[in-house]
C-alpha atoms as a PDB file:
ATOM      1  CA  UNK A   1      -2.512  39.369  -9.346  1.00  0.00           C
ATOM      2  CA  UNK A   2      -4.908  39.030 -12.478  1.00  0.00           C
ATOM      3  CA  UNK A   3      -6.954  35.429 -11.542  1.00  0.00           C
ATOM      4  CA  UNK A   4      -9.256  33.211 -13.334  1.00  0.00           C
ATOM      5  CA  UNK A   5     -12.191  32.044 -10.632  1.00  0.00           C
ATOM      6  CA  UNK A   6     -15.762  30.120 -11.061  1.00  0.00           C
ATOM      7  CA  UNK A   7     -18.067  32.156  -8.334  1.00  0.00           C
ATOM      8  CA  UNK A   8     -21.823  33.056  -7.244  1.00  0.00           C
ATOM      9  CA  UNK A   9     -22.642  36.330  -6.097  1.00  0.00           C
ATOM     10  CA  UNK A  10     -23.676  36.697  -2.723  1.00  0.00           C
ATOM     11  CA  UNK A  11     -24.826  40.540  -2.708  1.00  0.00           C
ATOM     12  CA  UNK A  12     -24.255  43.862  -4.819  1.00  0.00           C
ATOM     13  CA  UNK A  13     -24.394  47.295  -3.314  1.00  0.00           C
ATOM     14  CA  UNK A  14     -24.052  50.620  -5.410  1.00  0.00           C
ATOM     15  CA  UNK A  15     -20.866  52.167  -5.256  1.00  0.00           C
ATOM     16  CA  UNK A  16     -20.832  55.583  -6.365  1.00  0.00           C
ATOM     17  CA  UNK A  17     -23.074  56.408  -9.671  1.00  0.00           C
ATOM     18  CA  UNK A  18     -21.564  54.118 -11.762  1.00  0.00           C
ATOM     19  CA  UNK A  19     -19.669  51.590  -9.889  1.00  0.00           C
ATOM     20  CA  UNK A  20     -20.717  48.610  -8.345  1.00  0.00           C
ATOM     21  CA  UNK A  21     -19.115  46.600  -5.136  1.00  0.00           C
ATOM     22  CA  UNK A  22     -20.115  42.802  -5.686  1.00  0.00           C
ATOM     23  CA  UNK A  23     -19.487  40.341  -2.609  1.00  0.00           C
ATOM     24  CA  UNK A  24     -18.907  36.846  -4.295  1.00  0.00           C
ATOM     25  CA  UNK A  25     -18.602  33.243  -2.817  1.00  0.00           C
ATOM     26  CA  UNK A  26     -15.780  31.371  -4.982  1.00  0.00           C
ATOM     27  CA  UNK A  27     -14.522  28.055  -5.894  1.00  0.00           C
ATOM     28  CA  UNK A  28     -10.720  28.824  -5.442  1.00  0.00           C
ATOM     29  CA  UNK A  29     -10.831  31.304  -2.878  1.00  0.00           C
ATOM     30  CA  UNK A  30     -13.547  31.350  -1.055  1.00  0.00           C
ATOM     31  CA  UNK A  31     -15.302  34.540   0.255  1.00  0.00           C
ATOM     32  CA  UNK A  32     -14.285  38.044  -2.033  1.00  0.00           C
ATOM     33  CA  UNK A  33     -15.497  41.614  -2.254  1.00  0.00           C
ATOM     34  CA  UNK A  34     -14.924  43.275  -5.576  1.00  0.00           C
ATOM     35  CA  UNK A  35     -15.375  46.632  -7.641  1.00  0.00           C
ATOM     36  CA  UNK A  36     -17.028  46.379 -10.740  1.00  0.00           C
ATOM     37  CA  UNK A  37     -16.009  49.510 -12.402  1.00  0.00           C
ATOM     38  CA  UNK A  38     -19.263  51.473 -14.559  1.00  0.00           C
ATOM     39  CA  UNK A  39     -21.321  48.354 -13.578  1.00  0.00           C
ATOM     40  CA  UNK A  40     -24.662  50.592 -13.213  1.00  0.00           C
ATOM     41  CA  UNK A  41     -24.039  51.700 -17.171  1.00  0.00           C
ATOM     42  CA  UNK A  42     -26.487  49.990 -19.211  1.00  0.00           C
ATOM     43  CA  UNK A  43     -24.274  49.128 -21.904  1.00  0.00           C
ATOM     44  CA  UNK A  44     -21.389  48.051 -19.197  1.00  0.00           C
ATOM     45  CA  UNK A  45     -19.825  44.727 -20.265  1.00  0.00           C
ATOM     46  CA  UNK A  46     -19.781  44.163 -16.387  1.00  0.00           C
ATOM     47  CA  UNK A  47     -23.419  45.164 -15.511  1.00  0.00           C
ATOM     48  CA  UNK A  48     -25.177  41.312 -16.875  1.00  0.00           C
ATOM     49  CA  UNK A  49     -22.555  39.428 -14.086  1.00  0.00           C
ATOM     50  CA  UNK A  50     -22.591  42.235 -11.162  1.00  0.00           C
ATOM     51  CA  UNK A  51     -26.123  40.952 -10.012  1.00  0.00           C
ATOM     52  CA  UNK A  52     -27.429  38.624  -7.414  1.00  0.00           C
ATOM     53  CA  UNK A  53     -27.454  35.086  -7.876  1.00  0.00           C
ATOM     54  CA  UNK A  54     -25.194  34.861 -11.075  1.00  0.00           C
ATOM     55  CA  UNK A  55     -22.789  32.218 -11.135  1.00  0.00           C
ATOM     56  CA  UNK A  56     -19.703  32.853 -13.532  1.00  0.00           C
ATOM     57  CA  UNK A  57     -16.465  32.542 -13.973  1.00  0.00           C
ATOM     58  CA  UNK A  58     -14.953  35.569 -13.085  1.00  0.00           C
ATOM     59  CA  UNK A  59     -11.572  37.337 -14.224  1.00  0.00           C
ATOM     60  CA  UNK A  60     -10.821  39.601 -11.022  1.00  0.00           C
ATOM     61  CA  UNK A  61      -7.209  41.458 -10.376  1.00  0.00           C
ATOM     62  CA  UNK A  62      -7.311  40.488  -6.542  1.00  0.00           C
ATOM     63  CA  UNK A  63      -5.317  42.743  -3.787  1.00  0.00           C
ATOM     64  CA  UNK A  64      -5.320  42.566  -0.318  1.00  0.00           C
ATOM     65  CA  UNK A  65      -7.892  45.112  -0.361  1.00  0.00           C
ATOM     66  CA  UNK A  66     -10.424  45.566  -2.678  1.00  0.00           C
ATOM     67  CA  UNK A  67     -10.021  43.511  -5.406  1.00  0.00           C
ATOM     68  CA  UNK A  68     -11.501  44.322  -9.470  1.00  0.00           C
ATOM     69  CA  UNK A  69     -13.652  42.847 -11.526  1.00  0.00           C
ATOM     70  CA  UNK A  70     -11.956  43.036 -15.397  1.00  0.00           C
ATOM     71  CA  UNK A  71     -14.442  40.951 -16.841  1.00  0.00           C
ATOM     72  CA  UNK A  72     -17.057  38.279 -15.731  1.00  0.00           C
ATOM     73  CA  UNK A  73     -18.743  35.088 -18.408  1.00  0.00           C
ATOM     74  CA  UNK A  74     -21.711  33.752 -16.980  1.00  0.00           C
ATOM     75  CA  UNK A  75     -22.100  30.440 -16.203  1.00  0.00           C
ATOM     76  CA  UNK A  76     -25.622  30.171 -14.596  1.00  0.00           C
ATOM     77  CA  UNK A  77     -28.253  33.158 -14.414  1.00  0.00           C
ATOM     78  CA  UNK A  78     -30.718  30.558 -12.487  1.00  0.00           C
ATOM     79  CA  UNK A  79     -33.378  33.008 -14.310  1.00  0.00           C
ATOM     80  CA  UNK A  80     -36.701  30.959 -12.703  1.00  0.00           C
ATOM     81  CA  UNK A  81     -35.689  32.052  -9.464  1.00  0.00           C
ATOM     82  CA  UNK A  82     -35.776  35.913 -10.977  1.00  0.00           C
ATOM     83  CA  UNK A  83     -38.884  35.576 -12.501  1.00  0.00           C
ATOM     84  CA  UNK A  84     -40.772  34.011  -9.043  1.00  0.00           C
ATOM     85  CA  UNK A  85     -40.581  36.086  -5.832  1.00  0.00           C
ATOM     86  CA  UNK A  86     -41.038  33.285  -3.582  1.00  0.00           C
ATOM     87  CA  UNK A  87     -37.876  31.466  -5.238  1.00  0.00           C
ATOM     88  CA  UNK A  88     -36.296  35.006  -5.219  1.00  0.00           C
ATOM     89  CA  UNK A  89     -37.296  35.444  -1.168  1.00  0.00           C
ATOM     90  CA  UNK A  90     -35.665  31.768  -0.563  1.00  0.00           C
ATOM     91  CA  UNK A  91     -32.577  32.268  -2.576  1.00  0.00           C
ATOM     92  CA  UNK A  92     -31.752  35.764  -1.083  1.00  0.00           C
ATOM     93  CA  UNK A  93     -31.946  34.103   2.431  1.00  0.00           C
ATOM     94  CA  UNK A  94     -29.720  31.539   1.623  1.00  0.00           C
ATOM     95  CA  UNK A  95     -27.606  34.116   0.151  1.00  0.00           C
ATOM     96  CA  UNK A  96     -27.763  37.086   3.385  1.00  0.00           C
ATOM     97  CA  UNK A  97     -27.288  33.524   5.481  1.00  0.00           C
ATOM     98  CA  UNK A  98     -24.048  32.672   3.866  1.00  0.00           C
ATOM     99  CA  UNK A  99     -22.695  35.716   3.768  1.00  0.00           C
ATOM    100  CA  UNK A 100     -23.022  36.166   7.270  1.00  0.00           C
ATOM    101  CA  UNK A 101     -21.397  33.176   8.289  1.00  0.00           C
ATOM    102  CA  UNK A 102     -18.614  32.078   6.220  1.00  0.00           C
ATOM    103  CA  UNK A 103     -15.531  34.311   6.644  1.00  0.00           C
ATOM    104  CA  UNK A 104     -13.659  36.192   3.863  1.00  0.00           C
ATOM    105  CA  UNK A 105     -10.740  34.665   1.910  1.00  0.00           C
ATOM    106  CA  UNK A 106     -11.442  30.927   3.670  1.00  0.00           C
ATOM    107  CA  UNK A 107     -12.029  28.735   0.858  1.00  0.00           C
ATOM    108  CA  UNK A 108     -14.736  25.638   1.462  1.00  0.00           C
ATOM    109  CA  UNK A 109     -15.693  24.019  -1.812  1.00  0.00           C
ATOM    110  CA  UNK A 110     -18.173  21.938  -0.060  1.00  0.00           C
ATOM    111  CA  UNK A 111     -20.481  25.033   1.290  1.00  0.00           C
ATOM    112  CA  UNK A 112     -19.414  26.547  -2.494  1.00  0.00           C
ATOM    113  CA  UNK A 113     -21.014  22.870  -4.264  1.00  0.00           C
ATOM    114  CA  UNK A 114     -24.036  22.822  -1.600  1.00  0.00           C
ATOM    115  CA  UNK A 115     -25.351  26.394  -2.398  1.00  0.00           C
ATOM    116  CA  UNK A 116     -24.731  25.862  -6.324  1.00  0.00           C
ATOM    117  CA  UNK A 117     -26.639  22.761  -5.867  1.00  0.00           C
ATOM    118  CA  UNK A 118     -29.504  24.541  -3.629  1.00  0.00           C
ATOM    119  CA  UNK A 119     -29.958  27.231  -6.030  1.00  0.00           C
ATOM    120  CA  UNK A 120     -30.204  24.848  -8.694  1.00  0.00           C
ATOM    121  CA  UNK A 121     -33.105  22.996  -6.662  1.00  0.00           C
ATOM    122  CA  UNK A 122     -34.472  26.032  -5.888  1.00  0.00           C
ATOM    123  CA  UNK A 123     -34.726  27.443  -9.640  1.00  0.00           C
ATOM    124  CA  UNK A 124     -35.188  23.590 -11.310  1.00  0.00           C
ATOM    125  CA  UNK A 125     -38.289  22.667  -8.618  1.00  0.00           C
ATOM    126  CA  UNK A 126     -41.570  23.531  -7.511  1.00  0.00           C
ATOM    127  CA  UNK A 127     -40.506  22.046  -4.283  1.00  0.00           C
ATOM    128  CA  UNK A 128     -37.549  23.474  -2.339  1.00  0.00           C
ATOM    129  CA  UNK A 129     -37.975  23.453   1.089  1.00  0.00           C
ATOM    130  CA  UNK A 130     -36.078  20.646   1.939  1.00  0.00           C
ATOM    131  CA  UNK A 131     -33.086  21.541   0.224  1.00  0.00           C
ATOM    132  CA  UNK A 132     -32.844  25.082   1.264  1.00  0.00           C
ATOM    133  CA  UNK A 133     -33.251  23.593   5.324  1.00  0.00           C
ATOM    134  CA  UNK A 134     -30.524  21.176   4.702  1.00  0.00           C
ATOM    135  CA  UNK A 135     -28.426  24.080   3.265  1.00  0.00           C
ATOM    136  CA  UNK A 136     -29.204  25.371   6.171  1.00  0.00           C
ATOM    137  CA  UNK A 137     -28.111  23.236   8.761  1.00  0.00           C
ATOM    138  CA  UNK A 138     -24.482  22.590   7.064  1.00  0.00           C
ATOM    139  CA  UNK A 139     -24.331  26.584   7.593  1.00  0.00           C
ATOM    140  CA  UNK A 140     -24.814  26.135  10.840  1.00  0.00           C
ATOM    141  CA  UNK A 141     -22.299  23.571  11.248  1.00  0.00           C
ATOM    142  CA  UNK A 142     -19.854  25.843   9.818  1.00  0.00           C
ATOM    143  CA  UNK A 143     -20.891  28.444  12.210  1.00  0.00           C
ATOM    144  CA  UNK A 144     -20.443  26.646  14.956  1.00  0.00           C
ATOM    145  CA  UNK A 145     -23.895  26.246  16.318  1.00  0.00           C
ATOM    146  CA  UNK A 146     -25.387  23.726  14.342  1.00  0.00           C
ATOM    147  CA  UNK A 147     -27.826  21.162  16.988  1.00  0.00           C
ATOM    148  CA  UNK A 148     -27.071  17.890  18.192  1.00  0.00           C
ATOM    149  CA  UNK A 149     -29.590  15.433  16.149  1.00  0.00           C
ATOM    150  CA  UNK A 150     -27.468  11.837  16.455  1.00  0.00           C
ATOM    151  CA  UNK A 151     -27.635  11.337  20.391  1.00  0.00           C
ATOM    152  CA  UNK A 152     -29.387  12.672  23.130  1.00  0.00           C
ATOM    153  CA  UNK A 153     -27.418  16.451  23.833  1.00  0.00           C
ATOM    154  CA  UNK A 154     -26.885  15.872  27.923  1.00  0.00           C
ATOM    155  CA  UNK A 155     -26.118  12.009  28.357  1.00  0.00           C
ATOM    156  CA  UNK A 156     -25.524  10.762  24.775  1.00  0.00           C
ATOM    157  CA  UNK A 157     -27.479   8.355  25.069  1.00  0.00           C
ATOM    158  CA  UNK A 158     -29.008   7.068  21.090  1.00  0.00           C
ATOM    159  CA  UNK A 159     -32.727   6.059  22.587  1.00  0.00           C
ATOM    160  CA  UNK A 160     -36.244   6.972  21.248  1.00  0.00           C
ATOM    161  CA  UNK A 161     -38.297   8.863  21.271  1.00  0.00           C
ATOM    162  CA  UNK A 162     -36.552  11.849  20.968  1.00  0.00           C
ATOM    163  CA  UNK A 163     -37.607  15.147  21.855  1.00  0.00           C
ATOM    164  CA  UNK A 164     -36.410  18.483  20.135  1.00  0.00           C
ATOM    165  CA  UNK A 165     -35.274  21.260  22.848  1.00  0.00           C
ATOM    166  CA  UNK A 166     -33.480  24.712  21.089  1.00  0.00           C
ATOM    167  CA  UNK A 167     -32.645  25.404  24.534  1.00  0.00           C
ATOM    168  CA  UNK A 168     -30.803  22.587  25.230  1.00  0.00           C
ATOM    169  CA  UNK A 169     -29.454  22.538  21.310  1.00  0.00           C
ATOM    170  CA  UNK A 170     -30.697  19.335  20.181  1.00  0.00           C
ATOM    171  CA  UNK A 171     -32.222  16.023  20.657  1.00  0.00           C
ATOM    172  CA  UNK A 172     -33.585  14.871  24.424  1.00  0.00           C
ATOM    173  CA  UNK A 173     -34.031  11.470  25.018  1.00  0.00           C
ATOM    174  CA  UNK A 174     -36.293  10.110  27.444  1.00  0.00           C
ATOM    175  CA  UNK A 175     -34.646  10.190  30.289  1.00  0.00           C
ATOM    176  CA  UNK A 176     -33.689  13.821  29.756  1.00  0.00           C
ATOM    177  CA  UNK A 177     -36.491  15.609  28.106  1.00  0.00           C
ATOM    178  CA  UNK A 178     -37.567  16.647  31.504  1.00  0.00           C
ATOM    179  CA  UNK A 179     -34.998  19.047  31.247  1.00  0.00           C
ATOM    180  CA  UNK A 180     -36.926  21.128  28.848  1.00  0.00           C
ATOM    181  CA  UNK A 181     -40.435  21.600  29.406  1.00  0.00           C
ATOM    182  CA  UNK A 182     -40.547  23.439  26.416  1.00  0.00           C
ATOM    183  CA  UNK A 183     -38.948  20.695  23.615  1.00  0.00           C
ATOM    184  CA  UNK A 184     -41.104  19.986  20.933  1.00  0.00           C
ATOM    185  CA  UNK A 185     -42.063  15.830  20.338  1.00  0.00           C
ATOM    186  CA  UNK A 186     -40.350  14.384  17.350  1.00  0.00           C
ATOM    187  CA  UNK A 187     -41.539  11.745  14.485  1.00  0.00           C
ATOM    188  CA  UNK A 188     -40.076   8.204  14.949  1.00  0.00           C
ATOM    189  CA  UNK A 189     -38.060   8.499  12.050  1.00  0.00           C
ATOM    190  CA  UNK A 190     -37.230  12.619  12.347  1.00  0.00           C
ATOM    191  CA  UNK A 191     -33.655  12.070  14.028  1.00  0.00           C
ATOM    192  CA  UNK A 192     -32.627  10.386  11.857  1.00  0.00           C
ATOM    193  CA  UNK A 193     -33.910  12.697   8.872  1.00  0.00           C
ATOM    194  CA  UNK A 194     -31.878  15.173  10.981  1.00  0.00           C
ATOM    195  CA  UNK A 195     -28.809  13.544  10.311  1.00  0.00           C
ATOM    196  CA  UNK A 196     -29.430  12.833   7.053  1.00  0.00           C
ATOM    197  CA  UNK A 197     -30.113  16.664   6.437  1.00  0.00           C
ATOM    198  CA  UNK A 198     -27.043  17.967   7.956  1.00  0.00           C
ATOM    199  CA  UNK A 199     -24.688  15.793   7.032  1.00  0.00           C
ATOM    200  CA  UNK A 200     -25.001  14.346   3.737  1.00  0.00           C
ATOM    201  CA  UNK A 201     -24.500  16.494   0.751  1.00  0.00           C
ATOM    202  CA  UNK A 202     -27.568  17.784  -1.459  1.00  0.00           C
ATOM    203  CA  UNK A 203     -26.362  15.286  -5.039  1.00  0.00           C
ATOM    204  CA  UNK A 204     -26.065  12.357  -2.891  1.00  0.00           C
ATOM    205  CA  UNK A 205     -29.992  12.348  -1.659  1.00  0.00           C
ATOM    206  CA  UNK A 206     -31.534  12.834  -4.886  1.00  0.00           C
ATOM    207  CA  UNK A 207     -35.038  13.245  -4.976  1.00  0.00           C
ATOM    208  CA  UNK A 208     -36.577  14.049  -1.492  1.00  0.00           C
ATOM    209  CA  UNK A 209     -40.186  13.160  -0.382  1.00  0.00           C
ATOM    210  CA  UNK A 210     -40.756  14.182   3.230  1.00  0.00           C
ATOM    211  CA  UNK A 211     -44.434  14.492   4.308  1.00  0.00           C
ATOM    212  CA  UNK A 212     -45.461  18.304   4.713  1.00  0.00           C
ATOM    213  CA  UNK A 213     -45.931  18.094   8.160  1.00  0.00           C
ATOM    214  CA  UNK A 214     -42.680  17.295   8.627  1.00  0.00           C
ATOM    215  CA  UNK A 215     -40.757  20.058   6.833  1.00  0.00           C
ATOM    216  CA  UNK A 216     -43.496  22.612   8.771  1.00  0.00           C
ATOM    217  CA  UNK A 217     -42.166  21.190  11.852  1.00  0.00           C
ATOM    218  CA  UNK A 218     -38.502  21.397  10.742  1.00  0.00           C
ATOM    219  CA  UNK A 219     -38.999  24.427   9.218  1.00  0.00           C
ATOM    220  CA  UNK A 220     -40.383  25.870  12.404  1.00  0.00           C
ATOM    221  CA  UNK A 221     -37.508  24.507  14.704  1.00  0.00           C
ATOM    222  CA  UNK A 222     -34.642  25.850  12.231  1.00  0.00           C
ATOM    223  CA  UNK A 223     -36.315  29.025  12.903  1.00  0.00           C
ATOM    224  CA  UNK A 224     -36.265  28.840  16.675  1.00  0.00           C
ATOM    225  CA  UNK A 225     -32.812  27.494  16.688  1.00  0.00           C
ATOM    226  CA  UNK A 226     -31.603  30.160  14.642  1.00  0.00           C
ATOM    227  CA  UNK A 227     -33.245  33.079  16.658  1.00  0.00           C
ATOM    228  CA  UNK A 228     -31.472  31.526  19.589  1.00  0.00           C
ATOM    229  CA  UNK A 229     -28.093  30.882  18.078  1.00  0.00           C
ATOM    230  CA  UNK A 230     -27.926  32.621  14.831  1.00  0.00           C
ATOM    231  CA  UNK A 231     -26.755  35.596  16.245  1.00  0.00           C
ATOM    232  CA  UNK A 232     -27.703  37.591  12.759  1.00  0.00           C
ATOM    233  CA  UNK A 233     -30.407  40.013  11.976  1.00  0.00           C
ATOM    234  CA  UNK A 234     -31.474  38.871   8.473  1.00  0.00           C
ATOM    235  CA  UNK A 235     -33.880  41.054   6.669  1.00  0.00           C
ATOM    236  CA  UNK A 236     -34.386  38.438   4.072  1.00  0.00           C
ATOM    237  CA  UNK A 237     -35.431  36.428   6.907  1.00  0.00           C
ATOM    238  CA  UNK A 238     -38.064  39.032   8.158  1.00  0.00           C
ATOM    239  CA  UNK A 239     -39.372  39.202   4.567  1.00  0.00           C
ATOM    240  CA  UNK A 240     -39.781  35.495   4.254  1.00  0.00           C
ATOM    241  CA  UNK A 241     -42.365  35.485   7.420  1.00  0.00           C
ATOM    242  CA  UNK A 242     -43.934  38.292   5.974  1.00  0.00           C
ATOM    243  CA  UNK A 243     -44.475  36.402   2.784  1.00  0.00           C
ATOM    244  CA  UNK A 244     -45.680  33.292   5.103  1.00  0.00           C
ATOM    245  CA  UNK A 245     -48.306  35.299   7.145  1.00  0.00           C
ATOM    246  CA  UNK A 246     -49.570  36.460   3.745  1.00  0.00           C
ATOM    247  CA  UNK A 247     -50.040  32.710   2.201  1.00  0.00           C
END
């Protein structure tokens, strides 16, 4: 069946010489793998929309199988994040992370708004960290294994301070963080950033000021969390610390 869909590409891999096979994330139908046929020819009509990041609206004959790409408009080449490396390292994380976790052919048209939105951060800002960690942890709610940060993990209890414990998978509170002698102390106010972060969507929180030493520590417990849970060897991921050790 010949359908009309708005999507983002996830990944491209080479397909032959001249063919491409293009994994997108759409609107209508959530998770697809594609052939765009001659993609790799220079003057191919298909070869501007089989690449990573575009978002288009796509005209694909979809089968069971592998469906076809018949012709593709672009809608969004988010070309700043191209033309920087560091926006290009973030966005193909986000974009290996996704396609990890969400499942072919299961439409969700909130993950689809939240990673149009977080690539539009990413290529629209000089600061993106926040957004790409709260992109983040809505993936890992979908996954599944997304931490506990609006009560205590083991009693429930909603009591500060709060400690951090990946092995436990989410907040202690006082009477509890013995459990862990390895959970991290938290802000006042970090729970409830937490929250915020996982699960209120990117348009609604406008412009976001949190005080660098508070995204290194998130950004360092989204790490630990996800080398205990994620479950995924990501070698955007790898390249990302790489880039970090070099900074």
């Amino acid at each position: 069946m010949l359908t009309s869909m708005e999507g983002i590409v996830l990944k491209t891999q080479n397909y032959g010489e001249t063919h491409k096979i293009i994994t997108i994330l759409t609107k209508q139908q959530g998770k697809i793998s594609a052939i765009c046929r001659g993609a790799n020819k220079t003057k191919s009509r298909l070869n501007a929309v089989a690449q990573p990041f575009i978002k288009a609206t796509f005209l694909i004959y979809v089968t069971k199988g592998l469906s076809t790409v018949q012709q593709g408009e672009i809608e969004n080449s988010f070309r700043y994040i191209r033309e920087d490396i560091i926006k290009t390292a973030y966005a193909a994380y986000i974009m290996e992370l996704t396609d990890k976790i969400i499942e072919a052919k299961h439409p969700d048209k909130l993950v689809y708004s939240q990673l149009d939105q977080t690539l539009e951060w990413i290529n629209a800002k000089t600061d993106y960290m926040i957004p790409v960690m709260m992109y983040e942890l809505k993936l890992f709610q979908k996954g599944g294994f997304a931490p506990i940060v609006d009560r205590c993990v083991n009693c429930g209890r909603q009591e500060i301070p709060y400690t951090f414990s990946v092995r436990e998978g989410g907040l202690l509170c006082p009477h509890c963080t013995v459990m862990d002698s390895y959970a991290k102390n938290l802000p006042p106010s970090f729970p409830k950033l937490l929250t915020i972060f996982k699960e209120v969507a990117l348009d609604r929180v406008g412009n976001i000021s949190v005080k660098k030493e508070n995204q290194q520590l998130l950004r360092l417990l989204l790490d630990e969390y996800y080398d205990q849970y994620g479950g995924f060897n990501l070698k955007s991921k790898r390249f990302l610390a790489q880039i970090d050790r070099l900074s």
